[in-house]
Protein backbone atom coordinates (compact mmCIF):
# COMPACT_ATOMS: atom_id res chain seq x y z
CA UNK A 1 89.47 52.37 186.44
CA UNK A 2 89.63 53.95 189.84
CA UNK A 3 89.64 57.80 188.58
CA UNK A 4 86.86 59.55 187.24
CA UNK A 5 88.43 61.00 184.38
CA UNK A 6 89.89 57.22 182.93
CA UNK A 7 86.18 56.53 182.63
CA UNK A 8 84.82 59.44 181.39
CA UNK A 9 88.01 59.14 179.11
CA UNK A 10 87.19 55.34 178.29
CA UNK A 11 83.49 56.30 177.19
CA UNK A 12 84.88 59.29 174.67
CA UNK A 13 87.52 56.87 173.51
CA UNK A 14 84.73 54.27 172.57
CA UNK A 15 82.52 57.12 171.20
CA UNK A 16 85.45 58.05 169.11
CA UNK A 17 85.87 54.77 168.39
CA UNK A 18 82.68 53.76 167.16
CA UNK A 19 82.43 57.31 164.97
CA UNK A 20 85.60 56.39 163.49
CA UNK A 21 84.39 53.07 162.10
CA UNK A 22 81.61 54.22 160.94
CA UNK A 23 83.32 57.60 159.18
CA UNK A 24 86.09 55.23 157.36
CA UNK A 25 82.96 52.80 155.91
CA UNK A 26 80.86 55.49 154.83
CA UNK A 27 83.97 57.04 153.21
CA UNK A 28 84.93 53.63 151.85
CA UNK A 29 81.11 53.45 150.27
CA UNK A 30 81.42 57.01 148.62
CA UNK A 31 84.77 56.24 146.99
CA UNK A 32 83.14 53.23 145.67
CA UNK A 33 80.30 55.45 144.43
CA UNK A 34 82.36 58.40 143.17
CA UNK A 35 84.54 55.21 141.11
CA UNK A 36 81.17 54.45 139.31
CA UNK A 37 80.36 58.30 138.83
CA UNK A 38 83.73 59.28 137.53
CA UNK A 39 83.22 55.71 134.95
CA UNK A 40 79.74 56.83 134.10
CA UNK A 41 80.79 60.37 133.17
CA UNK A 42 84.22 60.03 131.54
CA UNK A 43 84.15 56.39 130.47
CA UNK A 44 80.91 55.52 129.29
CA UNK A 45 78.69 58.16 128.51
CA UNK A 46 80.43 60.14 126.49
CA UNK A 47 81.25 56.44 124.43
CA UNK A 48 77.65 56.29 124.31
CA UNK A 49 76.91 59.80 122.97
CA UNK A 50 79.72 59.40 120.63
CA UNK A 51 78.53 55.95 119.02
CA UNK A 52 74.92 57.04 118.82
CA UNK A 53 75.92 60.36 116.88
CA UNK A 54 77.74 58.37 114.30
CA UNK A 55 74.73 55.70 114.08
CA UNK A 56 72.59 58.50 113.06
CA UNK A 57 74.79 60.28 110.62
CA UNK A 58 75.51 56.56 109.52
CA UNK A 59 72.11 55.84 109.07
CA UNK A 60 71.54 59.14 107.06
CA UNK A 61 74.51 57.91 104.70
CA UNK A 62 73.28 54.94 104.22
CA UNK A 63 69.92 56.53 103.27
CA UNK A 64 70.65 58.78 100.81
CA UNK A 65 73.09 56.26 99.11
CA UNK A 66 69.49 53.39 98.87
CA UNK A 67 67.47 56.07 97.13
CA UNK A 68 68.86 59.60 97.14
CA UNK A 69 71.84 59.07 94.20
CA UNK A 70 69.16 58.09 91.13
CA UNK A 71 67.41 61.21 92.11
CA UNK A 72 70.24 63.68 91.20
CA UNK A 73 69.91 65.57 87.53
CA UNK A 74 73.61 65.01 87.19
CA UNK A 75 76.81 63.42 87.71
CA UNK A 76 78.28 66.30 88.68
CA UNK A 77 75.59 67.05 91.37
CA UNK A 78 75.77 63.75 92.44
CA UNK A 79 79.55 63.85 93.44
CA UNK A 80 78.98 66.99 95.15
CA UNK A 81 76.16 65.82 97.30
CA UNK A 82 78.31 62.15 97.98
CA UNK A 83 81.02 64.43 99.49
CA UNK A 84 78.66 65.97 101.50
CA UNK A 85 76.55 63.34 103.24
CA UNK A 86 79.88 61.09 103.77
CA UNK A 87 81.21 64.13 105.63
CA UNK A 88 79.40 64.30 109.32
CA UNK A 89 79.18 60.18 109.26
CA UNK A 90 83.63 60.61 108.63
CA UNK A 91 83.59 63.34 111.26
CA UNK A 92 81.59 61.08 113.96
CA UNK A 93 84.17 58.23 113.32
CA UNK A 94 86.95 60.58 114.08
CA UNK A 95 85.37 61.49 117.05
CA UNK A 96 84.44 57.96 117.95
CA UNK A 97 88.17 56.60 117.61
CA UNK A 98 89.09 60.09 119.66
CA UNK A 99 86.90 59.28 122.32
CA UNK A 100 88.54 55.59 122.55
CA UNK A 101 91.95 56.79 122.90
CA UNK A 102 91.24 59.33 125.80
CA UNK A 103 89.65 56.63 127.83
CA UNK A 104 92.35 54.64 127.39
CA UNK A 105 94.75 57.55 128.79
CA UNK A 106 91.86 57.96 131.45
CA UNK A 107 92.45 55.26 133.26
CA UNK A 108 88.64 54.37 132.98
CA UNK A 109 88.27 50.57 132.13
CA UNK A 110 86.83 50.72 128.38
CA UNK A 111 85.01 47.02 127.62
CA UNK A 112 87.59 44.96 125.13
CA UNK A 113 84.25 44.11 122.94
CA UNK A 114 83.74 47.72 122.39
CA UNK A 115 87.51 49.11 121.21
CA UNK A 116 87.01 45.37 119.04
CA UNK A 117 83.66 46.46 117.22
CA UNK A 118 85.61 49.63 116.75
CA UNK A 119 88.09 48.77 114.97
CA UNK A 120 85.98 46.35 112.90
CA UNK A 121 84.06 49.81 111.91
CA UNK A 122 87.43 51.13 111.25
CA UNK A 123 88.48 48.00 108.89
CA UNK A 124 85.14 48.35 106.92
CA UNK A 125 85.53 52.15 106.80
CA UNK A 126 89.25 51.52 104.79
CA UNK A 127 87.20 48.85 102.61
CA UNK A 128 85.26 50.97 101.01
CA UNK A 129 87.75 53.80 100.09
CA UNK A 130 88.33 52.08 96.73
CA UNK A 131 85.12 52.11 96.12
CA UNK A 132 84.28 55.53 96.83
CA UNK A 133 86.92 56.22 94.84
CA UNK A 134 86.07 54.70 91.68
CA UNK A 135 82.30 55.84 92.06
CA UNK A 136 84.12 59.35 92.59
CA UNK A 137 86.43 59.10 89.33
CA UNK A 138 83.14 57.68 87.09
CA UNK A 139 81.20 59.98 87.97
CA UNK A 140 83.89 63.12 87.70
CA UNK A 141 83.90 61.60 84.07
CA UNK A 142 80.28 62.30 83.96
CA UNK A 143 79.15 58.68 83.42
CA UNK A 144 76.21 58.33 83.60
CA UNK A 145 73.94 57.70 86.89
CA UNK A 146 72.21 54.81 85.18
CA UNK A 147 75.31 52.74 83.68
CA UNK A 148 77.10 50.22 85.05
CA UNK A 149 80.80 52.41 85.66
CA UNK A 150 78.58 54.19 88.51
CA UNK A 151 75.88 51.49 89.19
CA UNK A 152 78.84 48.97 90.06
CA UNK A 153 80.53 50.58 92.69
CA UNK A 154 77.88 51.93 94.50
CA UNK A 155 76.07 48.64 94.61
CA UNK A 156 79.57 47.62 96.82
CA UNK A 157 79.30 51.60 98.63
CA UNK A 158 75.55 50.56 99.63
CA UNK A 159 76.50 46.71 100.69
CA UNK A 160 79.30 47.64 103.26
CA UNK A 161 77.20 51.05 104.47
CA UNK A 162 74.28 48.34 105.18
CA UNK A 163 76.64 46.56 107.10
CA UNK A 164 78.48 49.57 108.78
CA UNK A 165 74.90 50.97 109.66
CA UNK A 166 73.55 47.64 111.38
CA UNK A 167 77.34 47.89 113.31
CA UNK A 168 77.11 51.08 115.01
CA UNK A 169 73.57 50.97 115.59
CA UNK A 170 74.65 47.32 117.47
CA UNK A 171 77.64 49.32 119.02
CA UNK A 172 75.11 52.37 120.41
CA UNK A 173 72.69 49.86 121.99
CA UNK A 174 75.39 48.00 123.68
CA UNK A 175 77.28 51.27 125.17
CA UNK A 176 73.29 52.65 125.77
CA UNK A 177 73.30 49.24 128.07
CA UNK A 178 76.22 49.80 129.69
CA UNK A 179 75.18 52.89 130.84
CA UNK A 180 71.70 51.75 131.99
CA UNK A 181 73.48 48.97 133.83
CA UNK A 182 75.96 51.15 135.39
CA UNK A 183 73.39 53.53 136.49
CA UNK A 184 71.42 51.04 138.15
CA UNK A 185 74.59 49.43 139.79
CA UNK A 186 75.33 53.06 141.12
CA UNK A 187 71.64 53.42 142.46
CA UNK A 188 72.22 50.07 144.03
CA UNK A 189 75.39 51.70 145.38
CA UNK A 190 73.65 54.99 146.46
CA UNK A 191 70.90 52.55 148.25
CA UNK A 192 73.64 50.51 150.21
CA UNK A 193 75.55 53.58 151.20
CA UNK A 194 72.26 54.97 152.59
CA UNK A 195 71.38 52.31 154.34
CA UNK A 196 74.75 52.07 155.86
CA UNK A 197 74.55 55.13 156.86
CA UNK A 198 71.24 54.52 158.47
CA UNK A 199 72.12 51.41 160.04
CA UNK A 200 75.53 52.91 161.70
CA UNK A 201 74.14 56.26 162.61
CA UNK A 202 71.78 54.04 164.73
CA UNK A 203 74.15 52.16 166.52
CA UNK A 204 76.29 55.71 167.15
CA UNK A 205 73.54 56.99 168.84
CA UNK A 206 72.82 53.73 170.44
CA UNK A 207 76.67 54.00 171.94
CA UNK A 208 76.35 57.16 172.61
CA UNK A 209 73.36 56.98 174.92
CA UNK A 210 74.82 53.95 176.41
CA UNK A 211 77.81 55.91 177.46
CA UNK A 212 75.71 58.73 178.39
CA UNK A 213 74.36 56.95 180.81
CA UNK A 214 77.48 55.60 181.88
CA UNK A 215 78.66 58.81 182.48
CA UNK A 216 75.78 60.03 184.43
CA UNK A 217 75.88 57.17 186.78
CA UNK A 218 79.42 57.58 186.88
CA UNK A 219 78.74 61.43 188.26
CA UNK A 220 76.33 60.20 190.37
CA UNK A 221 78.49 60.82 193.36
CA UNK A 222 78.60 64.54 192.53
CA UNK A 223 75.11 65.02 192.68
CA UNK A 224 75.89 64.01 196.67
CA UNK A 225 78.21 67.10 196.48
CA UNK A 226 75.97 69.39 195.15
CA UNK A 227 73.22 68.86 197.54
CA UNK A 228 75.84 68.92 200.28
CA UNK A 229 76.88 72.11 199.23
CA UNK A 230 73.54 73.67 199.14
CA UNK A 231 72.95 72.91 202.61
CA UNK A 232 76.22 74.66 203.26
CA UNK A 233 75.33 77.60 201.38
CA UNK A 234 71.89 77.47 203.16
CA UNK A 235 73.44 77.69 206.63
CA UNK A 236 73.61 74.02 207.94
CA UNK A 237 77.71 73.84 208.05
CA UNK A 238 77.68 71.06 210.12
CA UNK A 239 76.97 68.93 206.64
CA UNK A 240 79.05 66.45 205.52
CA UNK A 241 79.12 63.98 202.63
CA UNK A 242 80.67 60.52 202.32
CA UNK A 243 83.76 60.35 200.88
CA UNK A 244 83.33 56.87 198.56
CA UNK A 245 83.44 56.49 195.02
CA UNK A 246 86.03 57.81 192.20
CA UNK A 247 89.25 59.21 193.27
CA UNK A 248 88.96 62.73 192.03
CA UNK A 249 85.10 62.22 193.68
CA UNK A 250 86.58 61.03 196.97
CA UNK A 251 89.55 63.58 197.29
CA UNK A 252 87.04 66.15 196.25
CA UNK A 253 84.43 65.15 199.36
CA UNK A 254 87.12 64.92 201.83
CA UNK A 255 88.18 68.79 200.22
CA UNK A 256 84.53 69.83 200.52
CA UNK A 257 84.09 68.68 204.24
CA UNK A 258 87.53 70.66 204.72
CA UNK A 259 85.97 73.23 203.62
CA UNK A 260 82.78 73.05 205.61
CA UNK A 261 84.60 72.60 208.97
CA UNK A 262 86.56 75.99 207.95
CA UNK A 263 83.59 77.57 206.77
CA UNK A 264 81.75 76.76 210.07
CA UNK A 265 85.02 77.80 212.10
CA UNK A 266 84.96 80.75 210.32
CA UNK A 267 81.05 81.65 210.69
CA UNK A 268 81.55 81.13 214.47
CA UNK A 269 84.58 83.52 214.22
CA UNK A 270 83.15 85.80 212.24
CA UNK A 271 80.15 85.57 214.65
CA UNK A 272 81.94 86.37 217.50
CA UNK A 273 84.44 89.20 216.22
CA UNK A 274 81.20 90.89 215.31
CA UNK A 275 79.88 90.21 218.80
CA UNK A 276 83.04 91.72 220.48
CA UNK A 277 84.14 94.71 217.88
CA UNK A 278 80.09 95.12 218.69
CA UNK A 279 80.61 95.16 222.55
CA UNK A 280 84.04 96.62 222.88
CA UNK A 281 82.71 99.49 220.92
CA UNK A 282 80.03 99.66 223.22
CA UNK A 283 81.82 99.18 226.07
CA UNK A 284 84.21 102.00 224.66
CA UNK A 285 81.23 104.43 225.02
CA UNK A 286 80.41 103.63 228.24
CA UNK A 287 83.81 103.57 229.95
CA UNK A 288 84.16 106.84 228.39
CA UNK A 289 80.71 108.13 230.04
CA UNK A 290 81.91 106.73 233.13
CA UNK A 291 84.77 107.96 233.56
CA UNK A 292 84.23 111.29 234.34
CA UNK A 293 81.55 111.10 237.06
CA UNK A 294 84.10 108.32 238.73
CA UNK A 295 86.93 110.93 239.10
CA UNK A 296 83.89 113.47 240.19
CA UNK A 297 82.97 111.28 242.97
CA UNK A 298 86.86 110.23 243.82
CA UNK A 299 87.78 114.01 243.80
CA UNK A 300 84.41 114.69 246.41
CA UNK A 301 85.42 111.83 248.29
CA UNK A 302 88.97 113.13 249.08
CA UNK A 303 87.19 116.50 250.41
CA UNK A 304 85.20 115.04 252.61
CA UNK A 305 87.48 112.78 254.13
CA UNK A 306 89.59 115.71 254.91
CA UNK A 307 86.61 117.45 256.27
CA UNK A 308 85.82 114.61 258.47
CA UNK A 309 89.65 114.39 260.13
CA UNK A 310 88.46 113.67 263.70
CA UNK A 311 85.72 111.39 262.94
CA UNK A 312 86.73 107.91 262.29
CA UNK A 313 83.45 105.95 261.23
CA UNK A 314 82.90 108.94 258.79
CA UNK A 315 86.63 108.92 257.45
CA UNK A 316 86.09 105.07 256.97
CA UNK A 317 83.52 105.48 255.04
CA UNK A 318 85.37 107.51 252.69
CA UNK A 319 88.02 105.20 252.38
CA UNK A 320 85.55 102.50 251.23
CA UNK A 321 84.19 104.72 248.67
CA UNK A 322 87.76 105.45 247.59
CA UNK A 323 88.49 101.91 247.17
CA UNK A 324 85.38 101.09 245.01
CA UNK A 325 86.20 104.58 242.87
CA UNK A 326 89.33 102.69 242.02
CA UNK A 327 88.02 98.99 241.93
CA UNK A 328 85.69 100.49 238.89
CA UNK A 329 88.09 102.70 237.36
CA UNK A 330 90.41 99.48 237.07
CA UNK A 331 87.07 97.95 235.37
CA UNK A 332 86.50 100.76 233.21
CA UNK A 333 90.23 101.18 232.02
CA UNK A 334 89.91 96.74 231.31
CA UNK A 335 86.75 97.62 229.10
CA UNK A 336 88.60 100.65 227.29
CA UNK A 337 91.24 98.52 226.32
CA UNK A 338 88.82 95.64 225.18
CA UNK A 339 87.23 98.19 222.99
CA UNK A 340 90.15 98.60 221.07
CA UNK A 341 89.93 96.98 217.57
CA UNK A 342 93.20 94.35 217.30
CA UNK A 343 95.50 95.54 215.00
CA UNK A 344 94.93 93.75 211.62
CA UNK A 345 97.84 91.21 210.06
CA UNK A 346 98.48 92.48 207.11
CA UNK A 347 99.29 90.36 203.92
CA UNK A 348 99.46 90.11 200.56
CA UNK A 349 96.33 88.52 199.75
CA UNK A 350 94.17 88.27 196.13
CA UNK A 351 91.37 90.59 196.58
CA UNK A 352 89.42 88.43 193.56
CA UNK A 353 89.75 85.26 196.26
CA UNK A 354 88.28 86.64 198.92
CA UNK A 355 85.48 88.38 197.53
CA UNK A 356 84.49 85.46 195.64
CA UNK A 357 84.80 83.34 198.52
CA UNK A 358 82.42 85.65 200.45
CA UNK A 359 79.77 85.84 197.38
CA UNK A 360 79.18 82.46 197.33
CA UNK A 361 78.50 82.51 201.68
CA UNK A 362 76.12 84.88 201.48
CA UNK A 363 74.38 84.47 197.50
CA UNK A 364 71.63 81.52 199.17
CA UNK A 365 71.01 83.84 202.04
CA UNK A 366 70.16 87.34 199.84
CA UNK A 367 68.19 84.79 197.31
CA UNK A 368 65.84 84.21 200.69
CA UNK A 369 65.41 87.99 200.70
CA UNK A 370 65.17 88.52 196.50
CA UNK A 371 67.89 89.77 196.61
CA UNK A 372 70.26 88.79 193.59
CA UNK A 373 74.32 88.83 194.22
CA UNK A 374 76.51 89.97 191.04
CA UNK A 375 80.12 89.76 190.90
CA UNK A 376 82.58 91.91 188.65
CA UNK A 377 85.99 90.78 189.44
CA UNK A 378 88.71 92.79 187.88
CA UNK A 379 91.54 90.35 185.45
CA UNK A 380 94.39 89.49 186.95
CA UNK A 381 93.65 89.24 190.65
CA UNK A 382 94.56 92.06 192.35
CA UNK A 383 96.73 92.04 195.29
CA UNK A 384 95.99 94.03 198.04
CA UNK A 385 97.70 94.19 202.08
CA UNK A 386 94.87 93.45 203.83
CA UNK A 387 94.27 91.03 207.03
CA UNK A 388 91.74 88.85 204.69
CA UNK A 389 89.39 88.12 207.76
CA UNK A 390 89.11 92.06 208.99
CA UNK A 391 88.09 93.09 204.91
CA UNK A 392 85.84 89.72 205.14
CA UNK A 393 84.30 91.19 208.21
CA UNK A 394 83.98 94.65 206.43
CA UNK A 395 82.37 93.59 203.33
CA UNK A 396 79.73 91.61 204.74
CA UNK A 397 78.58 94.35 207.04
CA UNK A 398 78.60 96.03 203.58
CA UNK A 399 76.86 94.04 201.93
CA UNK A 400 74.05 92.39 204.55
CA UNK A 401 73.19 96.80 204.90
CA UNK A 402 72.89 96.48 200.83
CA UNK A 403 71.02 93.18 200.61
CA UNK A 404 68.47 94.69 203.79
CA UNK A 405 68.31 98.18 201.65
CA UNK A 406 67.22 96.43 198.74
CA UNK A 407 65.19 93.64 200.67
CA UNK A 408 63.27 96.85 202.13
CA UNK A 409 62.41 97.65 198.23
CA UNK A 410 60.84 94.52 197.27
CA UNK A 411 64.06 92.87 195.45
CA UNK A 412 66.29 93.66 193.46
CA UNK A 413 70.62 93.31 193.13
CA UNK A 414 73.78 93.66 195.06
CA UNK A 415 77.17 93.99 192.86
CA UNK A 416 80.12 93.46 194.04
CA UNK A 417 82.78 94.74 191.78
CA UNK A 418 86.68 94.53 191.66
CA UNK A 419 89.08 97.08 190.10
CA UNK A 420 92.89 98.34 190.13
CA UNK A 421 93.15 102.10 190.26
CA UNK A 422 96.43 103.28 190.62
CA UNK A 423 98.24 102.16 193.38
CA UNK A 424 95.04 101.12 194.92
CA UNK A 425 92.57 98.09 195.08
CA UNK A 426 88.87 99.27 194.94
CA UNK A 427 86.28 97.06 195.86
CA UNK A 428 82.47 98.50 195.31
CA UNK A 429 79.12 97.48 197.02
CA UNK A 430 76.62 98.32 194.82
CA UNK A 431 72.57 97.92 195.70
CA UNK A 432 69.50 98.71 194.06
CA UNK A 433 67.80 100.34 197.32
CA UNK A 434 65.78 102.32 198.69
CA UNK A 435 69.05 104.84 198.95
CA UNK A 436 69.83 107.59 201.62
CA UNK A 437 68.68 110.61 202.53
CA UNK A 438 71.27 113.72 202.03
CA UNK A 439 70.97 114.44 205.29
CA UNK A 440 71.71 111.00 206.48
CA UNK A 441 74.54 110.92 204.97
CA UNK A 442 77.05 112.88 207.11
CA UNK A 443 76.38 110.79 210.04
CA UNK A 444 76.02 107.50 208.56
CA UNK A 445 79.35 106.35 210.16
CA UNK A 446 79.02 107.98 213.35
CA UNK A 447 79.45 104.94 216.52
CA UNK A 448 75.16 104.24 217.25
CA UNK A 449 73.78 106.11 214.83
CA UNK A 450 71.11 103.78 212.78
CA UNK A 451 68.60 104.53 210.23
CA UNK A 452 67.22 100.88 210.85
CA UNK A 453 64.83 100.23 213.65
CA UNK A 454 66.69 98.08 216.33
CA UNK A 455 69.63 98.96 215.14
CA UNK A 456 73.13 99.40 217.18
CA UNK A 457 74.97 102.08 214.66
CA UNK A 458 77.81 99.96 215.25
CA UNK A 459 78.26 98.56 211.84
CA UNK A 460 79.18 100.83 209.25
CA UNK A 461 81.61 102.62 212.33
CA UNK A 462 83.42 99.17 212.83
CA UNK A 463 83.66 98.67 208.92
CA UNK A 464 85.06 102.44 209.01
CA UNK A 465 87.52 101.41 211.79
CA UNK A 466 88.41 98.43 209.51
CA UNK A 467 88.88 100.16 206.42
CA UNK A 468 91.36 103.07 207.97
CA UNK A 469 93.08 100.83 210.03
CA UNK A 470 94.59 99.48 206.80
CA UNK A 471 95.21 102.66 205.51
CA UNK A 472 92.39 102.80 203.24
CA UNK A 473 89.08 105.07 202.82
CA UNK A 474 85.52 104.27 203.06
CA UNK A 475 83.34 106.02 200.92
CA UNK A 476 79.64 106.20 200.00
CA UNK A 477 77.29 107.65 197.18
CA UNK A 478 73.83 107.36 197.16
CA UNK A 479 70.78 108.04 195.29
CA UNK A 480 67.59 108.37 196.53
CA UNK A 481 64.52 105.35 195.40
CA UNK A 482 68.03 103.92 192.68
CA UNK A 483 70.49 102.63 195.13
CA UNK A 484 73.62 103.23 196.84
CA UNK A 485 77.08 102.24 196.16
CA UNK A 486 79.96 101.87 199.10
CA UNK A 487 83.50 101.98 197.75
CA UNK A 488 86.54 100.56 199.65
CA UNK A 489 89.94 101.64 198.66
CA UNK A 490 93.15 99.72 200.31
CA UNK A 491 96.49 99.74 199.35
CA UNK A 492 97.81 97.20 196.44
CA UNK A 493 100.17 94.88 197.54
């Protein structure tokens, strides 16, 4: 387990893991509980229900038949009212027996006793039909209620309705404590499911910390890194970090320290191209300036060594000044062509790269000043033909003037912001700054001309001499107390 990502992978797997097991139990414990739930509401219950309607109505039957038939005027009225109160008990049986039969076809498990006491009811039920029916024919007849062709066979009716009452009331209260004892067995259920639940959600989140912190020791090494690269960002690019620990950690501090030494190369040759585009400019100026009043004196120097033909201390004279006119005119033509800018390599490099690159080398520095860096970087990398180090060199002119403009304000931000506009790559320094004057503007890229005290003038003229030298345009817009934004267009590659 030599790679950082196996562990971090191992930890997720265990978390995963662990969830998993505790997912398929609680799941196991609700189909358990939705078993006893679907028995409750389909099996039982509705049994229940069922049996304790036709106690009732059998109860009412069985009433009326002890002392409601030697009330009635007539036989007539008597058979009438029979029919009637037999009626809802016959209609509760039916749905009794119905009820039976569709938990059968439920698949619910029906107790044997129960579909056994139903029956029974069922048996007792046909009993009595001849019964019925003879008390029915006497008193159709119109026997009367007192003699013994009624009085006979409802003496039999009242003996198995006794019976049939005491058996569905015995039926109800069993099915009424099946469903009590169900219902308590699924609130023991609900109970164990919960604390399940409780029990495994604990030791999740006891896993999860401990591979938290596994993790977190495990990134340990990239904490190194990070402080590392502050110091980098914060100027000190001699830092370097030890390159022990994971593989991806290891590969990625010997990277890093790459990076530094590069980063420090490059500071020291970005430090000196300034210094000699800075004094080869300068240098331009002068040999210019100089020039002229050295061809002066060589030109006076020729006429007075013609003047002076028969004097030979006088003539050597003038031979020594001609030979220093030249020795400095050799100097000053060496300084003209040190002046030159070198002609930039151009390449086909992403624009997005190099500006990002250069955001994140100067962000810590303008944060010192309160001066916030934003970056806009156009989709899809745009590719311009640019010598990376010369636009590198432009753009932080560009944006050390912005970060100094807004500095000057108090704080504030710098954007710098990517687009593709035709067949051209625009990149735009944009400050929240003090701005400049009108009038400054026409001069702001003329060679010494600074609106900064100390200043050389030298900057914005080299960027200038940058920008055209790749065939591109410099451009500026400003706004007095909002800010000012520099635009660089080059061609796309």
């Amino acid at each position: 387990m030599r790679t950082l990502s196996a562990r971090i992978l191992l930890g997720f797997a265990a978390l995963a893991v662990a969830f998993g097991a505790i997912t398929v139990n609680v799941v196991l414990n609700l189909s358990t509980v939705e078993q006893s739930i679907h028995s409750i509401r389909v099996g039982y219950l509705p049994l229940a229900l069922a049996a304790n309607t036709l106690a009732r109505r059998e109860e009412d039957l069985k009433s009326y038949l002890d002392d409601g038939l030697p009330q009635e005027t007539s036989s007539y009225g008597a058979n009438v009212r029979l029919r009637t109160a037999r009626s809802p008990r016959d209609a509760a049986f039916k749905g009794l027996t119905h009820a039976v039969e569709n938990y059968k076809n439920l698949d619910v498990p029906v107790d044997a006793t129960t579909t056994d006491k139903v029956t029974e009811l069922a048996k007792l039920l046909e009993s009595l039909r001849p019964s019925y029916d003879a008390l029915a024919a006497a008193l159709r007849k119109g026997e009367p209620l007192d003699g013994d062709t009624v009085a006979v066979p409802l003496r039999a009716v009242r003996e198995v309705e006794r019976k049939l009452s005491q058996d569905t009331l015995d039926l109800a209260s069993t099915l009424q404590n099946v469903v009590t004892h169900r219902t308590e067995k699924l609130e023991e259920n609900q109970q164990k499911v919960r604390y399940y639940a409780i029990i495994l959600g604990g030791v999740s989140i006891a896993i999860a910390i401990m591979i938290a912190v596994w993790v977190v020791i495990t990134l340990r090494p990239l904490r190194r890194l990070r402080d590392a690269a502050k110091r980098v960002a914060a100027g000190d690019y001699a830092s370097r970090i030890d390159d022990r620990g994971p593989s991806e950690v290891a590969e990625l501090a010997r990277e890093f320290n790459s990076m530094a030494r590069a980063i420090e190369e490059r500071e020291r040759e970005l430090v000196r191209s300034e210094r000699l585009a800075a004094v080869g400019k300068l240098s331009a100026m002068i040999t210019h300036e100089i020039r002229n009043p050295l061809s002066a004196i060589g030109l006076n120097a020729e006429l007075l060594d013609d003047e002076l033909a028969g004097n030979a201390e006088g003539r050597a004279l003038c031979q020594a000044i001609h030979k220093e006119v030249d020795r400095l005119t050799a100097i000053t033509e060496e300084y003209l062509s040190f002046g030159k800018l070198p002609k930039p390599k151009i390449l086909s490099e992403h624009v997005n790269g190099t500006v990002d690159a250069l955001a994140s080398f100067v962000r810590e520095d303008l944060a010192k000043k309160k001066v916030a860096l934003l970056v806009e970087l156009a989709e899809n990398d745009p590719v311009a033909l640019v010598d990376a180090a010369q636009l590198r060199q432009c753009l932080v002119n560009l944006v050390r003037n912005a970060a100094e403009a807004v500095a000057s304000k108090g704080g504030g931000t710098v954007t710098l912001r990517t687009h593709r506009h035709g067949d051209r790559v625009v990149i735009e320094v944009e400050d929240t700054g003090v701005g400049i004057a009108p009038e400054v503007l026409p001069r702001l890229f003329d060679t010494f001309f600074s609106t900064k005290e100390g200043g050389s003038g030298l900057g914005l003229a080299l960027t200038q001499q940058i920008v055209k030298d790749h065939g591109g345009d410099l451009a500026v817009a400003s706004t007095v107390g909002k800010g000012t934004t520099f635009t660089v267009s080059i061609p796309r590659g």
